[in-house]
C-alpha atoms as a PDB file:
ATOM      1  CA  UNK A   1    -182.120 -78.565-176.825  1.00  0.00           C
ATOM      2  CA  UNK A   2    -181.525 -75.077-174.867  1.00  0.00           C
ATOM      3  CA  UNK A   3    -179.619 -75.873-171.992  1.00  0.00           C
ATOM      4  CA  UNK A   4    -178.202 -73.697-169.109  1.00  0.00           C
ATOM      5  CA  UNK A   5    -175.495 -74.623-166.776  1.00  0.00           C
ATOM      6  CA  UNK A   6    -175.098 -74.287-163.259  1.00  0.00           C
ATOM      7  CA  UNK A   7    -172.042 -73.093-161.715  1.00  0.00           C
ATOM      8  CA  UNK A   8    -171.483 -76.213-160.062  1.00  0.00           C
ATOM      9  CA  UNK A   9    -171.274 -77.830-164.227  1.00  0.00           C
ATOM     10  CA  UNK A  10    -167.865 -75.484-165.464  1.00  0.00           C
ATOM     11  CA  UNK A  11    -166.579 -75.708-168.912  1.00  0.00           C
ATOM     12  CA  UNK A  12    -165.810 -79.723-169.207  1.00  0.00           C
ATOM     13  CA  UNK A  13    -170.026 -80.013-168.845  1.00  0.00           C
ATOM     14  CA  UNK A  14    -170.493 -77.439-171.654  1.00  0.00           C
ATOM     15  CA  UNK A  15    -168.094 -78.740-173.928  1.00  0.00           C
ATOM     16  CA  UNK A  16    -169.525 -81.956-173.731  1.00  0.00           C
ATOM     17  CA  UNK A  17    -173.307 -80.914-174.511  1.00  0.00           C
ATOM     18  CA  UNK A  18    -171.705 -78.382-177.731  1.00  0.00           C
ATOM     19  CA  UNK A  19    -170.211 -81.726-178.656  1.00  0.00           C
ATOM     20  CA  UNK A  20    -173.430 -83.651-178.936  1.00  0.00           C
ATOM     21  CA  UNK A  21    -175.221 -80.536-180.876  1.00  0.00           C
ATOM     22  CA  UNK A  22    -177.217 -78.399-177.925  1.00  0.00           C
ATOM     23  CA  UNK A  23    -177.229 -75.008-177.686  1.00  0.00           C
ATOM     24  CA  UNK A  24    -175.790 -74.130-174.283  1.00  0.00           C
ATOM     25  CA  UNK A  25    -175.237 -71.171-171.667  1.00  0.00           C
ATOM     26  CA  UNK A  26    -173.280 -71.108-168.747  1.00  0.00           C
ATOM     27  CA  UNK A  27    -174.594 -69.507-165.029  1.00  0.00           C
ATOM     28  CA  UNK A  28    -170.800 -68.052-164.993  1.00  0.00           C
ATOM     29  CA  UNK A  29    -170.793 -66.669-168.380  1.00  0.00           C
ATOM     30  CA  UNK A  30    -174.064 -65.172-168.022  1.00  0.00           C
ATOM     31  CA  UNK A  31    -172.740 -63.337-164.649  1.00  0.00           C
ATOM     32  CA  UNK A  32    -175.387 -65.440-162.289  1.00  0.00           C
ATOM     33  CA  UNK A  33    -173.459 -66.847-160.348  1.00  0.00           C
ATOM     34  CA  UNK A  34    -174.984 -65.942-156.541  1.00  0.00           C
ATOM     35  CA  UNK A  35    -178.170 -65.555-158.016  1.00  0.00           C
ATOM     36  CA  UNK A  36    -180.924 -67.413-155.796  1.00  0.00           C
ATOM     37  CA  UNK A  37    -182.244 -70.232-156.759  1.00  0.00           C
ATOM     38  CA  UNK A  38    -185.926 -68.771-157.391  1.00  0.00           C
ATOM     39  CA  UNK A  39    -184.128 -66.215-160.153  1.00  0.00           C
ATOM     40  CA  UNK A  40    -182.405 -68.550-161.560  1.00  0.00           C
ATOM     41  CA  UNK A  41    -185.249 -70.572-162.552  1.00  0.00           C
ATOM     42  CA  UNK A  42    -187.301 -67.873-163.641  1.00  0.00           C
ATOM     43  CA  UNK A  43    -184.182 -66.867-166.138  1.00  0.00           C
ATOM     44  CA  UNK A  44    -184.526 -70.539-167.318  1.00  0.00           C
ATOM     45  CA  UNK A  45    -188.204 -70.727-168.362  1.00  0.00           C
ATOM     46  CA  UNK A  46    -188.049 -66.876-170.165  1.00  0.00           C
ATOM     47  CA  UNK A  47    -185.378 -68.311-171.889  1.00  0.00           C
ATOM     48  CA  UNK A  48    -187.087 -71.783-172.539  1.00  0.00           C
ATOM     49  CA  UNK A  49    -183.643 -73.706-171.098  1.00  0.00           C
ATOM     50  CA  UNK A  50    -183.986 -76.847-169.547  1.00  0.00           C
ATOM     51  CA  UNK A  51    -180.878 -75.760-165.992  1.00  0.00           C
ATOM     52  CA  UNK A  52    -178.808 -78.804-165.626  1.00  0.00           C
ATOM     53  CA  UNK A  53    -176.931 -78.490-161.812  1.00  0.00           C
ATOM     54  CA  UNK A  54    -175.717 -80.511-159.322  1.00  0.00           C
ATOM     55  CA  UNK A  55    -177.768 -78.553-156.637  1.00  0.00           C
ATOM     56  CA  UNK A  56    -180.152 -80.235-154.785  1.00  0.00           C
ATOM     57  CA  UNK A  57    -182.203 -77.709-153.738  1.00  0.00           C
ATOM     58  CA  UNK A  58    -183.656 -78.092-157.451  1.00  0.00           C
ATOM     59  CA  UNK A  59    -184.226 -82.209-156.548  1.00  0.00           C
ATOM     60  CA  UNK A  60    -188.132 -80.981-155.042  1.00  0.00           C
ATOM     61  CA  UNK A  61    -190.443 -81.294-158.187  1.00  0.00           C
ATOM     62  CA  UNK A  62    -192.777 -79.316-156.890  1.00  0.00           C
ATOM     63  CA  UNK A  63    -190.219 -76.247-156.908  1.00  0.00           C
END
């Protein structure tokens, strides 16, 4: 699976979805970090990632 992480996730959260065999990206390695909430989703479905975060703004489904 393509994940991204949120900034809220940091490295322990990445190393443990390498570990079980997904292909993951970091908000903070990618230089997002600050970016809203609308661009970060839209980075997210070009890139076909599923964003795991901690953020609740992202608990609406209808967002």
């Amino acid at each position: 699976m393509k994940i991204k992480l949120d900034e809220n996730l940091g490295q322990r959260g990445a190393e443990i979805f390498r570990t079980a065999g997904h292909d993951v990206e970091t908000v903070a390695s990618e230089r997002l970090s600050g970016a809203t909430d609308r661009e970060l989703i839209g980075i997210c479905r070009r890139e076909d990632r599923c964003l795991v975060t901690l953020d609740l703004d992202f608990s609406n489904p209808r967002y």
